[in-house]
C-alpha atoms as a PDB file:
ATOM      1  CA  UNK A   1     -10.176  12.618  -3.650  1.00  0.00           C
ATOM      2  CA  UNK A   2     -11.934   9.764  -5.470  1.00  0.00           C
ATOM      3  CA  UNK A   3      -8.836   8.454  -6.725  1.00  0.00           C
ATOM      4  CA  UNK A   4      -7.338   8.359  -3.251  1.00  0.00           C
ATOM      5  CA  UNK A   5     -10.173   7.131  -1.556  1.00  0.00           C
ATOM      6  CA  UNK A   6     -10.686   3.835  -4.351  1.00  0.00           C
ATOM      7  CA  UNK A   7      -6.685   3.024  -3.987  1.00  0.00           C
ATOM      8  CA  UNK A   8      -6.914   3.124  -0.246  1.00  0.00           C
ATOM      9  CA  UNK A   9     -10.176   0.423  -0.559  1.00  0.00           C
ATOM     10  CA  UNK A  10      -8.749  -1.291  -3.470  1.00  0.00           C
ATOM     11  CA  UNK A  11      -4.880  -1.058  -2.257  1.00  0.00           C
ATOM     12  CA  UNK A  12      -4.178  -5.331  -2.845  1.00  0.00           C
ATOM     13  CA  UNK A  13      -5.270  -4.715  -6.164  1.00  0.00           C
ATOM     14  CA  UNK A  14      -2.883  -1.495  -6.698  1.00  0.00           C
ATOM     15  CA  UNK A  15      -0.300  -3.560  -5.092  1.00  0.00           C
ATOM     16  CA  UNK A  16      -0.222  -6.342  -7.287  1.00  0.00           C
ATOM     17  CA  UNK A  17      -0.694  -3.717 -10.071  1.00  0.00           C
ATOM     18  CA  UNK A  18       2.277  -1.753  -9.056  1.00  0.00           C
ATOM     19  CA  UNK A  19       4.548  -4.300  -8.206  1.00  0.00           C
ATOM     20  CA  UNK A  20       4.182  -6.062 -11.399  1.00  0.00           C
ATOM     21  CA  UNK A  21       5.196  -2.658 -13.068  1.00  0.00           C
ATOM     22  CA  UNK A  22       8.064  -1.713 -10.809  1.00  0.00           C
ATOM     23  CA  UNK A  23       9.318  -5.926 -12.094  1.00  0.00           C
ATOM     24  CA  UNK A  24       8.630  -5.087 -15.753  1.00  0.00           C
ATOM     25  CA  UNK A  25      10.441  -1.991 -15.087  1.00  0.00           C
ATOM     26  CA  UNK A  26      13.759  -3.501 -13.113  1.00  0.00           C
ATOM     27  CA  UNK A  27      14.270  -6.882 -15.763  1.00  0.00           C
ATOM     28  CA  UNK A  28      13.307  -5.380 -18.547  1.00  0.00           C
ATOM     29  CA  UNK A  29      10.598  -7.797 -19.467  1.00  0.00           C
ATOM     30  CA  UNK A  30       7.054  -9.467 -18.620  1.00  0.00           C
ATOM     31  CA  UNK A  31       6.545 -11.916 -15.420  1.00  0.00           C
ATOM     32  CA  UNK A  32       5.869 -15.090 -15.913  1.00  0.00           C
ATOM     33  CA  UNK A  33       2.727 -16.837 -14.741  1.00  0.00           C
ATOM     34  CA  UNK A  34       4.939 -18.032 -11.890  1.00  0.00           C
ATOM     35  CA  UNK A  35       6.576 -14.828 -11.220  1.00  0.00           C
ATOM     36  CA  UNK A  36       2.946 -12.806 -10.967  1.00  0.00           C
ATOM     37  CA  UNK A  37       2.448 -15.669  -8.108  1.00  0.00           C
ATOM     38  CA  UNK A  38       5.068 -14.338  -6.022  1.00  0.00           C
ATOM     39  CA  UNK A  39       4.312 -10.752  -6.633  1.00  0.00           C
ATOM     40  CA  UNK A  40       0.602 -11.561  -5.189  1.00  0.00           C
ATOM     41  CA  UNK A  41       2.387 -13.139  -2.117  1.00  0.00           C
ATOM     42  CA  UNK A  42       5.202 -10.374  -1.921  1.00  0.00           C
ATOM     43  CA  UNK A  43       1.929  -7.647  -1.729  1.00  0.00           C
ATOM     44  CA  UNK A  44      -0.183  -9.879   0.390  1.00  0.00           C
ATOM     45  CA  UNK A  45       2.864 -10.033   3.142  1.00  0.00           C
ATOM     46  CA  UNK A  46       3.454  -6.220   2.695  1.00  0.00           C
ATOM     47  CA  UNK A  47      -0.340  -5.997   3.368  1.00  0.00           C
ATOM     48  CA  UNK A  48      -0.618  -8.244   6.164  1.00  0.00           C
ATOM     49  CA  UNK A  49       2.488  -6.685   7.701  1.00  0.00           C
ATOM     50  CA  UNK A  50       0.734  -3.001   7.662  1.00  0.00           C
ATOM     51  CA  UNK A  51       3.890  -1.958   5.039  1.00  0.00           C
ATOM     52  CA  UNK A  52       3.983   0.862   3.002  1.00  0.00           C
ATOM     53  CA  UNK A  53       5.669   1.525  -0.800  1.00  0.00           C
ATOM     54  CA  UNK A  54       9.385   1.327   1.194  1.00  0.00           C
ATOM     55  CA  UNK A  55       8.556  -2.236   2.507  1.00  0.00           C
ATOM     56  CA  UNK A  56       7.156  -3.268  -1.347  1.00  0.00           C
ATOM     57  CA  UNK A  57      10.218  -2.117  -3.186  1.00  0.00           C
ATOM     58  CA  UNK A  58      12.428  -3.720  -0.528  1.00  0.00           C
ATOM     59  CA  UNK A  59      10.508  -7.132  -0.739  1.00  0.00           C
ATOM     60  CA  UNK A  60      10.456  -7.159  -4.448  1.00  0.00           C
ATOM     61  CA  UNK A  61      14.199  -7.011  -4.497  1.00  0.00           C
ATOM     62  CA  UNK A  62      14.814  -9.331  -2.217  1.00  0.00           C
ATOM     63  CA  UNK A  63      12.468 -11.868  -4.665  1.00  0.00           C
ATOM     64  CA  UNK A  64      13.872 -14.780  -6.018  1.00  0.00           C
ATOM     65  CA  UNK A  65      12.749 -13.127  -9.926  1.00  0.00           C
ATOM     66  CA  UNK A  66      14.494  -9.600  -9.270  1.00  0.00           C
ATOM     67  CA  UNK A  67      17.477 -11.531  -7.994  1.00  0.00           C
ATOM     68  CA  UNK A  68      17.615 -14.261 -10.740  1.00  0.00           C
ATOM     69  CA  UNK A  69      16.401 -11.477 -13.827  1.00  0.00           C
END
């Protein structure tokens, strides 16, 4: 329950956290400084947009990094 309840009031910063895995994990190597600032705006729009982990995944490979890896 506590984990649960501090990613649902912390979920931007799981986002971000996640996201910059799942990248690490599709290209094989670490985002660049430039690269992290896309993930933050990829999460932020999920966010913003009410979208879940589908929506994330989605976004991140439609990014300009996952495409250009």
């Amino acid at each position: 329950p506590d984990l649960k309840r501090w990613i649902v009031e912390n979920i931007h910063i799981f986002g971000e956290c996640l996201s910059e895995k799942l990248m690490i994990y599709a290209t094989g190597r670490i985002p660049s400084y430039a690269e992290k600032q896309e993930l933050k705006q990829i999460v932020a729009k999920v966010e913003k947009d009410k979208g879940g982990f589908r929506d994330l995944v989605i976004a991140l490979m439609e990014s300009q990094t996952f495409r250009t890896r």
